[in-house]
Protein backbone atom coordinates (compact mmCIF):
# COMPACT_ATOMS: atom_id res chain seq x y z
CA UNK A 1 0.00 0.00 0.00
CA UNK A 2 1.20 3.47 -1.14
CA UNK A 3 1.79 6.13 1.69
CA UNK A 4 -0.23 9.33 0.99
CA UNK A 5 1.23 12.55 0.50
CA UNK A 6 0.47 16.37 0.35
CA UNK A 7 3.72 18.55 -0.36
CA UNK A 8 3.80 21.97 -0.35
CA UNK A 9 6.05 24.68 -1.77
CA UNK A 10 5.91 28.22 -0.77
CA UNK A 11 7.74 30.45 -3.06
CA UNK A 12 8.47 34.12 -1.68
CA UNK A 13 6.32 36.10 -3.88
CA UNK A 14 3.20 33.69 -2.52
CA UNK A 15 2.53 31.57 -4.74
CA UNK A 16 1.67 27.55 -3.40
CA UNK A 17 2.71 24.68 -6.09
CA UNK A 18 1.02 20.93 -4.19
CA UNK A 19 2.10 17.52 -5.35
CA UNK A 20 0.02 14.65 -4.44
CA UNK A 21 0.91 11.42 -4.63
CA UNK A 22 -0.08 8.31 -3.47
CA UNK A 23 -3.44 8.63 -3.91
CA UNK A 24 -4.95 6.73 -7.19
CA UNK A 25 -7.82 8.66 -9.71
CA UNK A 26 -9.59 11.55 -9.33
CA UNK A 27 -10.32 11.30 -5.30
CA UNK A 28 -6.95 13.69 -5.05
CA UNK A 29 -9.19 16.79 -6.20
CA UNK A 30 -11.26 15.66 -3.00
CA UNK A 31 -8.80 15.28 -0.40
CA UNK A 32 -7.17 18.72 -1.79
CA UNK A 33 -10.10 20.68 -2.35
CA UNK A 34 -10.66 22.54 1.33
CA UNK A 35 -7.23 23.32 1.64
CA UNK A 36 -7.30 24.46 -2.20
CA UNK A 37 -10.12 26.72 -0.83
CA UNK A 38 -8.10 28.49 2.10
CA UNK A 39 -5.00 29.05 -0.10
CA UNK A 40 -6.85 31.26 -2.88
CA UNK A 41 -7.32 31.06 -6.53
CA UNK A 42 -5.57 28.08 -8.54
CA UNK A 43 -4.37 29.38 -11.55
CA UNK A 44 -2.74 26.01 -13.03
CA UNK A 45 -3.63 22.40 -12.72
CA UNK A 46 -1.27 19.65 -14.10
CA UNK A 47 -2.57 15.96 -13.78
CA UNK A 48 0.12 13.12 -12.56
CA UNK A 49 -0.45 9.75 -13.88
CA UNK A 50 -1.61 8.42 -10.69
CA UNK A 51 -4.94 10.63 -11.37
CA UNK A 52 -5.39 8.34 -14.92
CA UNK A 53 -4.47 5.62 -13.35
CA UNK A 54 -7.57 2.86 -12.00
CA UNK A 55 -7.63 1.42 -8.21
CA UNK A 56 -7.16 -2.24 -8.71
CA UNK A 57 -9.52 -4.62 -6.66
CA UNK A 58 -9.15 -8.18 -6.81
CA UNK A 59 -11.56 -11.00 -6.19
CA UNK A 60 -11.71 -14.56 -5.81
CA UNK A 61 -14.41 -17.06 -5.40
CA UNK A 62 -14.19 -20.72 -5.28
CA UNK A 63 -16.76 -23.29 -5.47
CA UNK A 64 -16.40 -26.74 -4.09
CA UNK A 65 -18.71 -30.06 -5.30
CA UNK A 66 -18.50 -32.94 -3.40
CA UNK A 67 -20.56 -36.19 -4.81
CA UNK A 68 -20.75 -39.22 -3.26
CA UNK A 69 -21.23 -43.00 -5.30
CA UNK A 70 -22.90 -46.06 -3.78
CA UNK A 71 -21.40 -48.64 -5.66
């Protein structure tokens, strides 16, 4: 399992630039949206290929038949 992260950079003349990573799809525009909020007006948005990428979820099922012959 990845570890989620938030970075920040503040540059001196104010301006914010936040790398996520970690987190899979487009849930990162969730977890980043309040704080997105407080720091003021987003004037660029570049897309990592984490956000393309697709949560995998894997499955199994087995099925068992037991019959019995009287001979």
């Amino acid at each position: 399992m990845n570890m989620e992260t938030l970075e920040f950079i503040i540059y001196p003349d104010g301006r914010v630039k936040e790398t996520v990573t970690g987190i899979v799809g487009s849930s990162c525009q969730e977890v980043t949206a309040a704080i997105e909020t407080q720091l003021g007006q987003v004037v660029s948005q570049e897309n990592t290929s984490e956000y393309y990428s697709q949560a995998v979820n894997q499955s199994a099922r087995a099925t068992n038949q037991a019959s019995f012959s009287n001979w």
